[in-house]
C-alpha atoms as a PDB file:
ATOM      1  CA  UNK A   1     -16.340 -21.072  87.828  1.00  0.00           C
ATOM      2  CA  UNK A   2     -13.341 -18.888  88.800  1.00  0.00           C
ATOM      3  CA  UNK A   3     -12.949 -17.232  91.728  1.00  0.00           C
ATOM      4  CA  UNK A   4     -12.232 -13.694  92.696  1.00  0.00           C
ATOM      5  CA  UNK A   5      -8.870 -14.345  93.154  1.00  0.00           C
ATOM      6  CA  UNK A   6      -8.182 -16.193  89.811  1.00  0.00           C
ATOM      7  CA  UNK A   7      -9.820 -13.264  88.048  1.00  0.00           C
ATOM      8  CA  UNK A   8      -7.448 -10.470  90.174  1.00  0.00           C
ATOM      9  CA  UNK A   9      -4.243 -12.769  88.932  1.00  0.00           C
ATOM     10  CA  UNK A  10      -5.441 -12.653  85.435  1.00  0.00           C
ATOM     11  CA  UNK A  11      -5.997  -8.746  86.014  1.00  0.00           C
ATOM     12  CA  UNK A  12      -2.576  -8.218  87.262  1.00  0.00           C
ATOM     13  CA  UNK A  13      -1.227 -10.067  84.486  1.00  0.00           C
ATOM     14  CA  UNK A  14      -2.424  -7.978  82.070  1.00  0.00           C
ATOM     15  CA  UNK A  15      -1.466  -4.975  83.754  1.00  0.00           C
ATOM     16  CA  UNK A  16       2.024  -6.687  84.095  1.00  0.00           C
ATOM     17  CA  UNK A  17       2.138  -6.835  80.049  1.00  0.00           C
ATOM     18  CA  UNK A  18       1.070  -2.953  79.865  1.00  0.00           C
ATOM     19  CA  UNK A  19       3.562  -2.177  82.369  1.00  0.00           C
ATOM     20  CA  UNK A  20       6.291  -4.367  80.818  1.00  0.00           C
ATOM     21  CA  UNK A  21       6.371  -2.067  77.245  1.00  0.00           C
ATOM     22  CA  UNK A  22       7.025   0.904  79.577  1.00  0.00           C
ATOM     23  CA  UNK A  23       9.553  -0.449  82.029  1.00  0.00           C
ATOM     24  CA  UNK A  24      11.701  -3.156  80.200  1.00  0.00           C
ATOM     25  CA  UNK A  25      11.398  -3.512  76.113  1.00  0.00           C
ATOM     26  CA  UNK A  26       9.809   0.018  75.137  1.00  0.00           C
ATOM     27  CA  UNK A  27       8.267  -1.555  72.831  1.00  0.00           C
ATOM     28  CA  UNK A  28       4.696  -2.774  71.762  1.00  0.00           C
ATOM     29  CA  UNK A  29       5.825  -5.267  69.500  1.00  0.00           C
ATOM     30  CA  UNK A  30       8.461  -6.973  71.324  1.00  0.00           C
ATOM     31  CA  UNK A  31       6.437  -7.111  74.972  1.00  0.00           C
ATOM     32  CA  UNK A  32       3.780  -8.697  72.687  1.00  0.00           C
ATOM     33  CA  UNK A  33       6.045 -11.334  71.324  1.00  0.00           C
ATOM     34  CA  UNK A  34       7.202 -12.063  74.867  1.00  0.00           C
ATOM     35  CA  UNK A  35       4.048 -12.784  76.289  1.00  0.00           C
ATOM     36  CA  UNK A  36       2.314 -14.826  73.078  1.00  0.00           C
ATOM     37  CA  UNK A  37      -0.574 -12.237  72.801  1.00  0.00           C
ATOM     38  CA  UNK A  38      -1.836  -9.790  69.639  1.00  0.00           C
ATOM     39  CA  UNK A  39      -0.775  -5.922  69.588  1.00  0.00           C
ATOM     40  CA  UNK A  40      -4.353  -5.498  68.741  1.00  0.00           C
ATOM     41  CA  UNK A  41      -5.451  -7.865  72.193  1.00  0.00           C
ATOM     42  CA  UNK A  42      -2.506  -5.361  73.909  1.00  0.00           C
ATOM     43  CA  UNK A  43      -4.107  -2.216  72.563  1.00  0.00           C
ATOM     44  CA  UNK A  44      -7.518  -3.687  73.550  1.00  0.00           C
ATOM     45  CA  UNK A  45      -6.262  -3.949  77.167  1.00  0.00           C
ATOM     46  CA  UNK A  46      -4.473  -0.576  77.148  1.00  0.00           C
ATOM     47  CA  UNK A  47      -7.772   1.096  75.837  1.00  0.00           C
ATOM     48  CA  UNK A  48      -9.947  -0.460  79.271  1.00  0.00           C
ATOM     49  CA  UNK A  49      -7.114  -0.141  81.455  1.00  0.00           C
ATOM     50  CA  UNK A  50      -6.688   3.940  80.898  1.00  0.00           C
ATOM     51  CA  UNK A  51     -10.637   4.222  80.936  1.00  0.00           C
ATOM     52  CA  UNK A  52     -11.564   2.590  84.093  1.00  0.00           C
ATOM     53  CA  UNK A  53      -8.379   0.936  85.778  1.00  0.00           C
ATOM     54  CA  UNK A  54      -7.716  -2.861  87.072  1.00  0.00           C
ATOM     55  CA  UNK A  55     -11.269  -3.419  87.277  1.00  0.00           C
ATOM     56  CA  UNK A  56     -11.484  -3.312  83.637  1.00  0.00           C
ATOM     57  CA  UNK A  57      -9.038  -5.847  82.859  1.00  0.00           C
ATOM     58  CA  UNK A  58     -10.754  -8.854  84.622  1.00  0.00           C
ATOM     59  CA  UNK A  59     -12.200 -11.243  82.127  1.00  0.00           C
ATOM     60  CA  UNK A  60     -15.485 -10.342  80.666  1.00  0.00           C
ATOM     61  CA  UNK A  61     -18.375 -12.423  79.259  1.00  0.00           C
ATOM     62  CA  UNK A  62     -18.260 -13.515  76.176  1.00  0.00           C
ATOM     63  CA  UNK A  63     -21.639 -13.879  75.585  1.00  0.00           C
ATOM     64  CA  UNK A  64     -23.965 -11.743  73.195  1.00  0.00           C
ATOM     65  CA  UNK A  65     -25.795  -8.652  74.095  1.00  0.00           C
ATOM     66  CA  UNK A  66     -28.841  -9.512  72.272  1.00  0.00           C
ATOM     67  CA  UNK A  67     -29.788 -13.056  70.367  1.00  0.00           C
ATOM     68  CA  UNK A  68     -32.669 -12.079  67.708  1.00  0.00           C
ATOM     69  CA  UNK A  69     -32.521 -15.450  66.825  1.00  0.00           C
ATOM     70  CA  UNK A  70     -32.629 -17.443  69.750  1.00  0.00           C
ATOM     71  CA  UNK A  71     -35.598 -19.787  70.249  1.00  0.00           C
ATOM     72  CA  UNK A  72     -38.762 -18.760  72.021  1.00  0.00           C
ATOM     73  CA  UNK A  73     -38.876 -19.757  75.939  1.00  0.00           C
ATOM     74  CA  UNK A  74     -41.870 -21.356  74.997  1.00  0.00           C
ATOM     75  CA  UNK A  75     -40.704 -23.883  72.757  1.00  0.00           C
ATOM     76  CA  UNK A  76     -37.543 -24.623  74.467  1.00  0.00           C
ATOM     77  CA  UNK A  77     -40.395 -25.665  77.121  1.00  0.00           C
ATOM     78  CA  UNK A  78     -41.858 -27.819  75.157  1.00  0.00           C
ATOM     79  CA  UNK A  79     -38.815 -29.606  73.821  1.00  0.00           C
ATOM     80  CA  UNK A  80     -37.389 -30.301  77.246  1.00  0.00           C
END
C-alpha cells in the first residue's frame, strides 16, 4: 500500500511533466521523450489536471467498474 505521501510525489511528478512542455521544451513531443511516457498518457494527464487540479493526477484504481462475469459470492463460498 502507498502512502499519502508517495501518491502526492507521483502527483507532482506529473504536474512537473505538464509544466515542463510549457516552461523548458515547448513541446509535447519532446517533454514526452524526456520523461519515457506516451503523448496520449500526457494528454490523458493534461485532460484531469485542467478539470479538477492535483487531486486528479494521483494514481487511480485500476480496477473495473462493473464485472458481469464475476462468480457468484455464493460459490466463491463454497469453494473456499
Amino acid at each position: 500500500m502507498m502512502t499519502e505521501r508517495e501518491l502526492s510525489r507521483r502527483a507532482r511528478h506529473r504536474l512537473a511533466t505538464l509544466r515542463h512542455v510549457e516552461e523548458v521544451s515547448g513541446s509535447v513531443a519532446a517533454t514526452c521523450r524526456y520523461y519515457g511516457i506516451s503523448r496520449q498518457c500526457y494528454y490523458i494527464w493534461l485532460r484531469r489536471y485542467e478539470a479538477e487540479g492535483l487531486e486528479r493526477l494521483k494514481d487511480r484504481s485500476s480496477a473495473p467498474h462493473h464485472t458481469p462475469h464475476a462468480t457468484k459470492a455464493d460459490v466463491v463460498e463454497k469453494i473456499l
